[in-house]
PDB file of N, CA and C in Angstrom:
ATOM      1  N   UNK A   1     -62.628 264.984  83.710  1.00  0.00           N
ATOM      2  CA  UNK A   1     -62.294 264.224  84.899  1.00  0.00           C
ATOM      3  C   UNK A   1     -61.166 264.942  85.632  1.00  0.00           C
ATOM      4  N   UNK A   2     -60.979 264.901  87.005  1.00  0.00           N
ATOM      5  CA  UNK A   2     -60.338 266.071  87.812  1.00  0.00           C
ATOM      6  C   UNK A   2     -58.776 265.004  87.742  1.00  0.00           C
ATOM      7  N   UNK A   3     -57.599 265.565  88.585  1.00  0.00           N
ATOM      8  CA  UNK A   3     -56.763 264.835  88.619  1.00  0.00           C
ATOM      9  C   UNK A   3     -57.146 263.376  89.878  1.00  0.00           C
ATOM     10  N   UNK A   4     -57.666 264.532  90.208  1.00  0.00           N
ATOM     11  CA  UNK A   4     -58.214 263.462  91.975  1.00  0.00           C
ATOM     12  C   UNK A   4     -59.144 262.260  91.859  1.00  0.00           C
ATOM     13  N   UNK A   5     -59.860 262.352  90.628  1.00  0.00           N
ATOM     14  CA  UNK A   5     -60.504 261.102  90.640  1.00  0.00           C
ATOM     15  C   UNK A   5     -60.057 260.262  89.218  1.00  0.00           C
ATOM     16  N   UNK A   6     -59.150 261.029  89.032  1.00  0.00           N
ATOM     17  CA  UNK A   6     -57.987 260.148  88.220  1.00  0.00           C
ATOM     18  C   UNK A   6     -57.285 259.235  88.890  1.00  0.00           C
ATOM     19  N   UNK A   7     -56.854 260.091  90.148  1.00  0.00           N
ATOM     20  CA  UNK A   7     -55.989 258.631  91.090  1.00  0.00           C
ATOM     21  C   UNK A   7     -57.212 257.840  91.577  1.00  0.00           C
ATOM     22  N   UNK A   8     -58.179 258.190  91.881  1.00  0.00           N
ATOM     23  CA  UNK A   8     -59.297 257.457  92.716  1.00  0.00           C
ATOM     24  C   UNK A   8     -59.422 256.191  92.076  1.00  0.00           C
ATOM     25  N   UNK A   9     -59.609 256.200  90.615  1.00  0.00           N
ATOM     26  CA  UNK A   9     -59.967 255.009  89.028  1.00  0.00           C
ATOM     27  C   UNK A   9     -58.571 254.684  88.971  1.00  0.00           C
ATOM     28  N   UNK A  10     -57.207 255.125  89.032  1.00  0.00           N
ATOM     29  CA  UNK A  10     -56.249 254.426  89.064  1.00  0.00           C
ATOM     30  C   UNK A  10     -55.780 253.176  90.354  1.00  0.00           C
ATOM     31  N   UNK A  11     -56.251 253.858  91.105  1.00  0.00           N
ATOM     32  CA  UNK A  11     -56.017 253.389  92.471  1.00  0.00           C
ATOM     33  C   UNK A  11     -57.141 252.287  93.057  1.00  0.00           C
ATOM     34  N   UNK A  12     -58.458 252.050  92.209  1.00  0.00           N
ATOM     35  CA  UNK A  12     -59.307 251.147  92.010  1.00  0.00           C
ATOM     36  C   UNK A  12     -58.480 249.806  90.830  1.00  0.00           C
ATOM     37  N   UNK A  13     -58.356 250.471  90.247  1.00  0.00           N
ATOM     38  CA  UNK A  13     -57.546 249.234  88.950  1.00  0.00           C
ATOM     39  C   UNK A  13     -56.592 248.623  89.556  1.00  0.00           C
ATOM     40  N   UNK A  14     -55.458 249.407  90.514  1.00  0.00           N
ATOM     41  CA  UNK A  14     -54.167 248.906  90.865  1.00  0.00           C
ATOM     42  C   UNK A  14     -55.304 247.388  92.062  1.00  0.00           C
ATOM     43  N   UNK A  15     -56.051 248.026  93.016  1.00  0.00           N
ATOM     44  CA  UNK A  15     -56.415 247.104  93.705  1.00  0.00           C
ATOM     45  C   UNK A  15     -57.038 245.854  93.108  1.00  0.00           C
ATOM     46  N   UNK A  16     -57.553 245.961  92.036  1.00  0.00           N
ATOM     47  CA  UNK A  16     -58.257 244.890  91.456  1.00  0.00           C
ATOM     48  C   UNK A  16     -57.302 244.181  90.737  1.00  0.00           C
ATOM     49  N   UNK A  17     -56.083 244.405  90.548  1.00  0.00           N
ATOM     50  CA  UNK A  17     -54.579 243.975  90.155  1.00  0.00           C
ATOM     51  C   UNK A  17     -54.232 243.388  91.367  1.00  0.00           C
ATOM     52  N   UNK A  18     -54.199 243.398  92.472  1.00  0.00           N
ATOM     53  CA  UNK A  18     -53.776 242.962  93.611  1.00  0.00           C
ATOM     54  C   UNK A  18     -52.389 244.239  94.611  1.00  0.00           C
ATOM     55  N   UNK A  19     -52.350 244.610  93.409  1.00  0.00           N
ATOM     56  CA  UNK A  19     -51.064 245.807  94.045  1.00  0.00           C
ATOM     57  C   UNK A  19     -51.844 246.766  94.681  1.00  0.00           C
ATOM     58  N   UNK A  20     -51.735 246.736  96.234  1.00  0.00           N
ATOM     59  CA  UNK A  20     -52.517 247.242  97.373  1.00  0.00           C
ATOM     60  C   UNK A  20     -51.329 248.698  97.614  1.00  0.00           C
ATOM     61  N   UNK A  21     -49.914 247.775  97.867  1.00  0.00           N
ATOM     62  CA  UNK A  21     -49.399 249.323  97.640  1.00  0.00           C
ATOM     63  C   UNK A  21     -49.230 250.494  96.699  1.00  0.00           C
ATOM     64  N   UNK A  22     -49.128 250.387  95.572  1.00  0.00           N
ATOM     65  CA  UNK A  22     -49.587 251.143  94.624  1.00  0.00           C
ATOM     66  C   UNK A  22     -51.151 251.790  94.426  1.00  0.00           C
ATOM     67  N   UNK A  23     -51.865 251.064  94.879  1.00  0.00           N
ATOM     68  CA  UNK A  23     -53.373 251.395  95.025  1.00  0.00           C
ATOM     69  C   UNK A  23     -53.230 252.608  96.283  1.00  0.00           C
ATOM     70  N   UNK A  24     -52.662 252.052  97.427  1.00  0.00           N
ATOM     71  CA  UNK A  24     -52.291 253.212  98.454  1.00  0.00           C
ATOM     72  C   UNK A  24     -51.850 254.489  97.692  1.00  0.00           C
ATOM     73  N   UNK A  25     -51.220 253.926  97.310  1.00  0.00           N
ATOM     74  CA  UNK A  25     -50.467 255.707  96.703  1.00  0.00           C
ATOM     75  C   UNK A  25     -51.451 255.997  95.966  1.00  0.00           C
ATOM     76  N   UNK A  26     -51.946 255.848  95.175  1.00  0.00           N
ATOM     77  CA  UNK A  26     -53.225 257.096  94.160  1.00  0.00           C
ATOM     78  C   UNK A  26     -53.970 257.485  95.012  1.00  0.00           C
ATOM     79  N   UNK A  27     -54.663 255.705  95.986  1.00  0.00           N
ATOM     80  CA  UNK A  27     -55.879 257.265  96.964  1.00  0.00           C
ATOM     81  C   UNK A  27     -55.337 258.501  97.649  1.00  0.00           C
ATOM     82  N   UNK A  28     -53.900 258.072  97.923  1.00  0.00           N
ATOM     83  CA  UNK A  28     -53.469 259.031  98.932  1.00  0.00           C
ATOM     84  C   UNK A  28     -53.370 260.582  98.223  1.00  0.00           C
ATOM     85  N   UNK A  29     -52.490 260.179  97.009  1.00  0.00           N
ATOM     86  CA  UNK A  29     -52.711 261.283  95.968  1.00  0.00           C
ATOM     87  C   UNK A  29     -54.278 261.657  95.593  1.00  0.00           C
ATOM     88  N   UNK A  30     -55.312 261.317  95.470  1.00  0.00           N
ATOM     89  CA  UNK A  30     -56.337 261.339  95.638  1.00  0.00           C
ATOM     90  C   UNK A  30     -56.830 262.463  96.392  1.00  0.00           C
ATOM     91  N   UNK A  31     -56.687 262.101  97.459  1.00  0.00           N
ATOM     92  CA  UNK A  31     -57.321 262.765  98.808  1.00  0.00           C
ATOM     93  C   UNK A  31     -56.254 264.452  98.533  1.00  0.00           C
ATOM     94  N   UNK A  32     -55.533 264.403  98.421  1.00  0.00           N
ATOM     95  CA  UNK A  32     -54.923 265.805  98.126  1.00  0.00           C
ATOM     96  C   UNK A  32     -55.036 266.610  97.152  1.00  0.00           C
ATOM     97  N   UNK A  33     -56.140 265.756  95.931  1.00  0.00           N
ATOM     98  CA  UNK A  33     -56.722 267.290  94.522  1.00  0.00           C
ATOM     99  C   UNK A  33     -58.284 267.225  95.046  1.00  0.00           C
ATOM    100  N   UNK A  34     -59.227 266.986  96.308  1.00  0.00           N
ATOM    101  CA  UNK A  34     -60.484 267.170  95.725  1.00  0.00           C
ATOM    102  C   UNK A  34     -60.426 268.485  96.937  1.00  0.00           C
ATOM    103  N   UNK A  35     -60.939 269.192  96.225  1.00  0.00           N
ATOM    104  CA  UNK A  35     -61.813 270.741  96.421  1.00  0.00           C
ATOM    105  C   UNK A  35     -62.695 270.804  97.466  1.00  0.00           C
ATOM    106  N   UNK A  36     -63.591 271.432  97.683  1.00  0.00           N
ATOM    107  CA  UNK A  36     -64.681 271.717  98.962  1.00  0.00           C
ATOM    108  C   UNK A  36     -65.534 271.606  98.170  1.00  0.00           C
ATOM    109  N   UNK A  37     -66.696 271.445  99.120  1.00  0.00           N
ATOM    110  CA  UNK A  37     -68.114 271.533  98.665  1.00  0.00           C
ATOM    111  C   UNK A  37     -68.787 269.684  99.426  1.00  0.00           C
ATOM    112  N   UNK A  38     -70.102 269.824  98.512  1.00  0.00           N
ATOM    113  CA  UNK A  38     -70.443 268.106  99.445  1.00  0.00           C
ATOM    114  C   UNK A  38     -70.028 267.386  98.249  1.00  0.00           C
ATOM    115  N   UNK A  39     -69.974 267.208  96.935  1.00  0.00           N
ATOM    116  CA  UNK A  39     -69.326 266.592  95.953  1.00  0.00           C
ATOM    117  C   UNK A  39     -67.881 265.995  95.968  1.00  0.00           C
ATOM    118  N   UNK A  40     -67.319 267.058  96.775  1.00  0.00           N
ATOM    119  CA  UNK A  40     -66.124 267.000  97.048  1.00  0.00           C
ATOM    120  C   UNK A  40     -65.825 265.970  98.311  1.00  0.00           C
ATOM    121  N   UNK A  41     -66.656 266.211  99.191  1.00  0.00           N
ATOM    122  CA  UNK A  41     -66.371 265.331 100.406  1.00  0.00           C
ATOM    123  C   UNK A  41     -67.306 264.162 100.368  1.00  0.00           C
ATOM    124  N   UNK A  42     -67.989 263.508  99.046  1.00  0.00           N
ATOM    125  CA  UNK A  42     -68.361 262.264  98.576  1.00  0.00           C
ATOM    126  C   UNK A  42     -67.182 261.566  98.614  1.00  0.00           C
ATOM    127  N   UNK A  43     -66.674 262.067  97.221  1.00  0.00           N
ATOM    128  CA  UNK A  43     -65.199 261.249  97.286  1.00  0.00           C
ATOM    129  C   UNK A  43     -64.358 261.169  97.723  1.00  0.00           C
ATOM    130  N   UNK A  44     -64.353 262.187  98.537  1.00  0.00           N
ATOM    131  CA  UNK A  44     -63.467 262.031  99.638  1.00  0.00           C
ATOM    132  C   UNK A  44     -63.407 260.700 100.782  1.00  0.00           C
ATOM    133  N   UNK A  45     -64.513 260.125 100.693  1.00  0.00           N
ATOM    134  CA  UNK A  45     -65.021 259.544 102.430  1.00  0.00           C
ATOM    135  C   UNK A  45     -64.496 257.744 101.175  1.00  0.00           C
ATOM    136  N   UNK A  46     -65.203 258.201  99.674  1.00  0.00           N
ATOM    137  CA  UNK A  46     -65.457 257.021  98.774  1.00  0.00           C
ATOM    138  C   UNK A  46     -63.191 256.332  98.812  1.00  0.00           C
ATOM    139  N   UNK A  47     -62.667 257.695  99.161  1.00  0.00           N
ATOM    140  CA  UNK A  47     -60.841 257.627  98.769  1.00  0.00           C
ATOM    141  C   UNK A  47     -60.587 257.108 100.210  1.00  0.00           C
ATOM    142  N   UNK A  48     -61.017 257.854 101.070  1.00  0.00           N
ATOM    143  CA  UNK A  48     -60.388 257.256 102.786  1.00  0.00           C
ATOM    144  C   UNK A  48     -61.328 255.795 102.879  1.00  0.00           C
ATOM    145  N   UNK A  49     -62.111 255.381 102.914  1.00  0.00           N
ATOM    146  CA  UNK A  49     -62.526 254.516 103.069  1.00  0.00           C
ATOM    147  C   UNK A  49     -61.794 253.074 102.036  1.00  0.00           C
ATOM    148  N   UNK A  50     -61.313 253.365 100.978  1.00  0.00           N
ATOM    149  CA  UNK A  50     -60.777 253.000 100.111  1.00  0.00           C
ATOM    150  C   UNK A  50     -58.868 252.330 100.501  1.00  0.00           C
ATOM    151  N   UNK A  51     -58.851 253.538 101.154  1.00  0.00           N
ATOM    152  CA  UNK A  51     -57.217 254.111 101.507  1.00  0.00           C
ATOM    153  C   UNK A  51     -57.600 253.093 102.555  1.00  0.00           C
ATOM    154  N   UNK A  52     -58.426 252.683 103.696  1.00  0.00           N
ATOM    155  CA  UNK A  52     -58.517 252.130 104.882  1.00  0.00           C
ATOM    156  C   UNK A  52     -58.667 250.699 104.766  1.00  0.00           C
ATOM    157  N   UNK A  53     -59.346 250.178 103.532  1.00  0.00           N
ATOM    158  CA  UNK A  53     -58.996 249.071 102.767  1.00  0.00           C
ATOM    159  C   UNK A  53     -57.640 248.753 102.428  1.00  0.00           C
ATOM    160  N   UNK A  54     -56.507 249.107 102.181  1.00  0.00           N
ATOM    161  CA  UNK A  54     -55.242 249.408 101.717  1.00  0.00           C
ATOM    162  C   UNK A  54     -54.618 248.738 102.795  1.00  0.00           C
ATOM    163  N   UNK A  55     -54.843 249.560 103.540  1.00  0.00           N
ATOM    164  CA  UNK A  55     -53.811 249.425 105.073  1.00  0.00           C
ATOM    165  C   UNK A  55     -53.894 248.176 105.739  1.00  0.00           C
ATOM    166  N   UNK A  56     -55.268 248.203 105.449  1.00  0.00           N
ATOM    167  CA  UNK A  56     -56.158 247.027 106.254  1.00  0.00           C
ATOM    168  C   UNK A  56     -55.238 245.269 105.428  1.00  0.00           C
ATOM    169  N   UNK A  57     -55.413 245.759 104.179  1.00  0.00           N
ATOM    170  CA  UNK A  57     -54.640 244.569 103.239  1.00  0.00           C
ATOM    171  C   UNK A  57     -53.079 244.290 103.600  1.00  0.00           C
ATOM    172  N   UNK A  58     -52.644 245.725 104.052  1.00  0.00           N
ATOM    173  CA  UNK A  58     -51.350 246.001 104.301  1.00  0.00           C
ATOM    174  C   UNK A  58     -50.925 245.647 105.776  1.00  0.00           C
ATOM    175  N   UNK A  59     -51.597 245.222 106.471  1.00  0.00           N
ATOM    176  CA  UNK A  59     -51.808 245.160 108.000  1.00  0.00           C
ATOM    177  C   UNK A  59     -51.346 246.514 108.483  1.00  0.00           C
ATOM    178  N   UNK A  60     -51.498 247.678 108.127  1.00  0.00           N
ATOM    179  CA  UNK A  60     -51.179 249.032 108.879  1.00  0.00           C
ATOM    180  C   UNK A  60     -52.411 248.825 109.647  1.00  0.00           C
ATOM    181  N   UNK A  61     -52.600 248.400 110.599  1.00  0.00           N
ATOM    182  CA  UNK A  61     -53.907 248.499 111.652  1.00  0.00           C
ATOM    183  C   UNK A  61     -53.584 249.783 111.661  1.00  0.00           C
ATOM    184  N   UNK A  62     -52.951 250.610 112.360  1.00  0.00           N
ATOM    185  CA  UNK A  62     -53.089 252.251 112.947  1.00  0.00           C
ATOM    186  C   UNK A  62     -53.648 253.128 111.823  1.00  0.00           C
ATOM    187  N   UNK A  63     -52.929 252.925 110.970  1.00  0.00           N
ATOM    188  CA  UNK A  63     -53.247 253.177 109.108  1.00  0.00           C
ATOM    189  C   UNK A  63     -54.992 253.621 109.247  1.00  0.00           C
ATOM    190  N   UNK A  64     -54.762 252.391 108.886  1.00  0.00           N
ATOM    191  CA  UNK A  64     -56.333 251.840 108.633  1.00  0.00           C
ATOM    192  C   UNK A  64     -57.717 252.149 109.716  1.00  0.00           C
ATOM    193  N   UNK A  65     -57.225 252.680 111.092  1.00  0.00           N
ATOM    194  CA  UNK A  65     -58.062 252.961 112.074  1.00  0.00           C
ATOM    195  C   UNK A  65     -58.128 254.496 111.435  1.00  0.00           C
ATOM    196  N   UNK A  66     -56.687 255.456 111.279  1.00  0.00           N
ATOM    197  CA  UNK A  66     -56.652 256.953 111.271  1.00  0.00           C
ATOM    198  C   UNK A  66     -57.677 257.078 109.930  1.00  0.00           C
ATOM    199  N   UNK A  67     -57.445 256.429 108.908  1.00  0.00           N
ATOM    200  CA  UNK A  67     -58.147 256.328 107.218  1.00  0.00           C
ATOM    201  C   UNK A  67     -59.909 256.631 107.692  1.00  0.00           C
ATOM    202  N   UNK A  68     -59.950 255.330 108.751  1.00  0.00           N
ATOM    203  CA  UNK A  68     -61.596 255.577 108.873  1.00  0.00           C
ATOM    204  C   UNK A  68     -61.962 256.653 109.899  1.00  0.00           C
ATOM    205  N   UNK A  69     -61.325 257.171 110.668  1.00  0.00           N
ATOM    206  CA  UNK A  69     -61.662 258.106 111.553  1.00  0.00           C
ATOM    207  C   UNK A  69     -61.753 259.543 110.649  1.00  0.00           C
ATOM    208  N   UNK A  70     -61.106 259.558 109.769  1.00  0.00           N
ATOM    209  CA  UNK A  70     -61.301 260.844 109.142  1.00  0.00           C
ATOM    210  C   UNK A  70     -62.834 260.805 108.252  1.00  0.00           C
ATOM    211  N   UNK A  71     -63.176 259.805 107.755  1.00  0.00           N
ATOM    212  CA  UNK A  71     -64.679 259.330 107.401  1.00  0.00           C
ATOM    213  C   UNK A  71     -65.578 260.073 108.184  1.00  0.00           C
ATOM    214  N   UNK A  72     -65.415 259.244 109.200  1.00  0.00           N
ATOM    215  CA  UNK A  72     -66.229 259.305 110.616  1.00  0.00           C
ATOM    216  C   UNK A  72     -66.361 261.277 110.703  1.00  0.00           C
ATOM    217  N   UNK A  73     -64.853 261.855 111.111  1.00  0.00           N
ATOM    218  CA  UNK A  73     -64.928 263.020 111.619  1.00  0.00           C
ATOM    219  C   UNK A  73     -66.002 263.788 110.394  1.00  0.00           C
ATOM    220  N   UNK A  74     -65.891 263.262 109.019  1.00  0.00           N
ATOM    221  CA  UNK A  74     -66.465 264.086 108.115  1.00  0.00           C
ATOM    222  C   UNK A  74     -68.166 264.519 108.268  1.00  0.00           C
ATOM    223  N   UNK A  75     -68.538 262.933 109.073  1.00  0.00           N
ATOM    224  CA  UNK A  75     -69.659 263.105 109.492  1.00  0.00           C
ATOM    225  C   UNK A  75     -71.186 263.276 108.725  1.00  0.00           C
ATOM    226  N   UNK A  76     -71.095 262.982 107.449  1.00  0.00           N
ATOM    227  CA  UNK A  76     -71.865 262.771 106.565  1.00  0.00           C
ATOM    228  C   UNK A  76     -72.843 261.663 106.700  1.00  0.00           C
ATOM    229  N   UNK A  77     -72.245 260.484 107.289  1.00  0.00           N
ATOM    230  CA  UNK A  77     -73.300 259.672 107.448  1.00  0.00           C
ATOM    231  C   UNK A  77     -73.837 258.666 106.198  1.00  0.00           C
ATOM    232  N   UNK A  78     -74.352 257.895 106.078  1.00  0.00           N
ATOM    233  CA  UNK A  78     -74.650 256.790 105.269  1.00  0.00           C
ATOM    234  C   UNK A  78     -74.265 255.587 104.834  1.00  0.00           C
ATOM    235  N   UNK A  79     -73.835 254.921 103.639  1.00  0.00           N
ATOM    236  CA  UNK A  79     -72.721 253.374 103.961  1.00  0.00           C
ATOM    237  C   UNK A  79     -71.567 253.469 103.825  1.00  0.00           C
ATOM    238  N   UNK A  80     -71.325 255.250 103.683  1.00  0.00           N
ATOM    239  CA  UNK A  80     -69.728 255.593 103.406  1.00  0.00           C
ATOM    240  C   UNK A  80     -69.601 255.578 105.071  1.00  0.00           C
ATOM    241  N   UNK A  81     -70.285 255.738 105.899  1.00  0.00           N
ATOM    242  CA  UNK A  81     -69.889 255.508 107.696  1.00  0.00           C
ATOM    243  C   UNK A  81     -69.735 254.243 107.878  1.00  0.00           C
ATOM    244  N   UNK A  82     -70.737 253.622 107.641  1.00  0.00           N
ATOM    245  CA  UNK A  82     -71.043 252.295 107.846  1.00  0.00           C
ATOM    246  C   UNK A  82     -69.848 251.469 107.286  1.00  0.00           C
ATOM    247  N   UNK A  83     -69.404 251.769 106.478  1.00  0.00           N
ATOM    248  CA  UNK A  83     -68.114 250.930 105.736  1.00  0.00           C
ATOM    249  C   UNK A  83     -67.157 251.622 107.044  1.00  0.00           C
ATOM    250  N   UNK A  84     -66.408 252.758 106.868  1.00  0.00           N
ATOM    251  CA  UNK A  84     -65.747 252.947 108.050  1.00  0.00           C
ATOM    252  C   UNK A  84     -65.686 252.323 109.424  1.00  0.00           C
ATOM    253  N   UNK A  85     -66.757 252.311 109.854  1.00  0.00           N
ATOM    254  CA  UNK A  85     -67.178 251.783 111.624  1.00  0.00           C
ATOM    255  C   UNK A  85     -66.842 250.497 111.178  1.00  0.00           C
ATOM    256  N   UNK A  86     -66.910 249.824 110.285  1.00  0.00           N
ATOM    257  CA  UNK A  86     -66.727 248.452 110.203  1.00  0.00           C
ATOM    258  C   UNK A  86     -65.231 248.026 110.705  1.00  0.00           C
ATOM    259  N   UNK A  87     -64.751 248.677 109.157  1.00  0.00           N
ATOM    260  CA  UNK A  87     -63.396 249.135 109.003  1.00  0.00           C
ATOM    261  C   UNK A  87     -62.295 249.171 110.698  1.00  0.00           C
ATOM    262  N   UNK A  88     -62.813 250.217 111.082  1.00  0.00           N
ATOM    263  CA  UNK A  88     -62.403 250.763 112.471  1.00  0.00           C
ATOM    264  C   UNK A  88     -61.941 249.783 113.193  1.00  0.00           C
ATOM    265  N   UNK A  89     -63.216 248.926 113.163  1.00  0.00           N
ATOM    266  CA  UNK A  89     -63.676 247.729 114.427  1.00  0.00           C
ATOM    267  C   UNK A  89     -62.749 247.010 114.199  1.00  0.00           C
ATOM    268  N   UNK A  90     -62.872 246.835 112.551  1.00  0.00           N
ATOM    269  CA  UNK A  90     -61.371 245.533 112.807  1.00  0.00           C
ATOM    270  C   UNK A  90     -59.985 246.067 112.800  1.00  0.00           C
ATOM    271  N   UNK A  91     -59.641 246.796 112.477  1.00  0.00           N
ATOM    272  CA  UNK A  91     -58.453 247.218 112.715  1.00  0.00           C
ATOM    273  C   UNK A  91     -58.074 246.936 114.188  1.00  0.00           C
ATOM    274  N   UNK A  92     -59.073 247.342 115.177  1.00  0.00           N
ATOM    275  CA  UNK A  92     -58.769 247.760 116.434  1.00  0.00           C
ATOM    276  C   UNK A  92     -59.066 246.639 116.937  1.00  0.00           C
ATOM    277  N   UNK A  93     -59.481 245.397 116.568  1.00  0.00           N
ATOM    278  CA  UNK A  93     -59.803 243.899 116.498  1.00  0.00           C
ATOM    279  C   UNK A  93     -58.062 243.181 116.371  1.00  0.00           C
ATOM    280  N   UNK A  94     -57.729 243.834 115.475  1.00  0.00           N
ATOM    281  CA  UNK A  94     -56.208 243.255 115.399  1.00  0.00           C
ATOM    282  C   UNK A  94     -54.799 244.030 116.354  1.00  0.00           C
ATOM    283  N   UNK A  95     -55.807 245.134 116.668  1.00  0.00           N
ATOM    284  CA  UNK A  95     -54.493 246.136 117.566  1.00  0.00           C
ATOM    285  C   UNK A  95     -55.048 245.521 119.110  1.00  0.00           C
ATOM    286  N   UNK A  96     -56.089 244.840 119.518  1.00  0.00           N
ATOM    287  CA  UNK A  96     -56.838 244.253 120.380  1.00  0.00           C
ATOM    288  C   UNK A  96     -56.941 245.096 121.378  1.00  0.00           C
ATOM    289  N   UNK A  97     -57.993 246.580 120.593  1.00  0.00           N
ATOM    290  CA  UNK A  97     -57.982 248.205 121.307  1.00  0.00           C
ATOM    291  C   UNK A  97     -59.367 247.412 121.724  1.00  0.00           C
ATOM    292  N   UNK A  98     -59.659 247.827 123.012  1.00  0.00           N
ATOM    293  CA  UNK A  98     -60.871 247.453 123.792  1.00  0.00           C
ATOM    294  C   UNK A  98     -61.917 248.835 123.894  1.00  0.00           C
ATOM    295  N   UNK A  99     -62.956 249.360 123.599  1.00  0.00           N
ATOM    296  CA  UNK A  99     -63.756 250.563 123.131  1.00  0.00           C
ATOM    297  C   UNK A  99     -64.705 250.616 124.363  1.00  0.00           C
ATOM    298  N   UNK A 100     -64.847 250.725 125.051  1.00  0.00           N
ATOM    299  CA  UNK A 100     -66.151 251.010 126.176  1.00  0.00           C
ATOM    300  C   UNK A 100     -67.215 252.218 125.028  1.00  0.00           C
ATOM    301  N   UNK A 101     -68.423 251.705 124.995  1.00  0.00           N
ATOM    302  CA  UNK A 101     -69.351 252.516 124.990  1.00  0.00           C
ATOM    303  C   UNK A 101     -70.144 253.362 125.506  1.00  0.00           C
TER     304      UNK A 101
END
């Protein structure tokens, strides 16, 4: 198991504990040991999306918008987006950011 998805499983436990800030800190540590490749940017999108949950608990709206935009920029596509765009919406639901399409 890498260090990075050591914080990922730590930082899952802390949230299911309720400690959102401590959960923040592993994904964040997280996101700074995974490597390249598409394996790599699985868990990556699985840690920001995670991390965007955090913020979101934390009311960091801005947090929590930047968390899912990096998802988004990764551009992979599937319910790791779909969780993001969600994500996004409300954040920017509480910053009461208005989006023209």
């Amino acid at each position: 198991m890498s260090s990075a998805t050591a914080f990922h499983d730590a930082g899952n436990r802390k949230f299911k504990d309720g400690q959102f800030e401590n959960a923040k800190k592993c994904y964040q540590m997280a996101l700074q040991g995974y490597g390249a490749g598409p394996e790599a940017d699985e868990q990556r999108i699985k840690s920001y999306n995670n991390l965007a949950l955090m913020h979101y608990k934390l009311q960091e709206w801005r947090e929590c918008e930047g968390a899912c935009s990096h998802v988004l920029d990764l551009g992979l596509g599937g319910s790791g987006e779909m969780k993001a765009l969600l994500r996004r919406a409300m954040a920017r639901k509480e910053l009461k950011v208005s989006v023209c399409v």
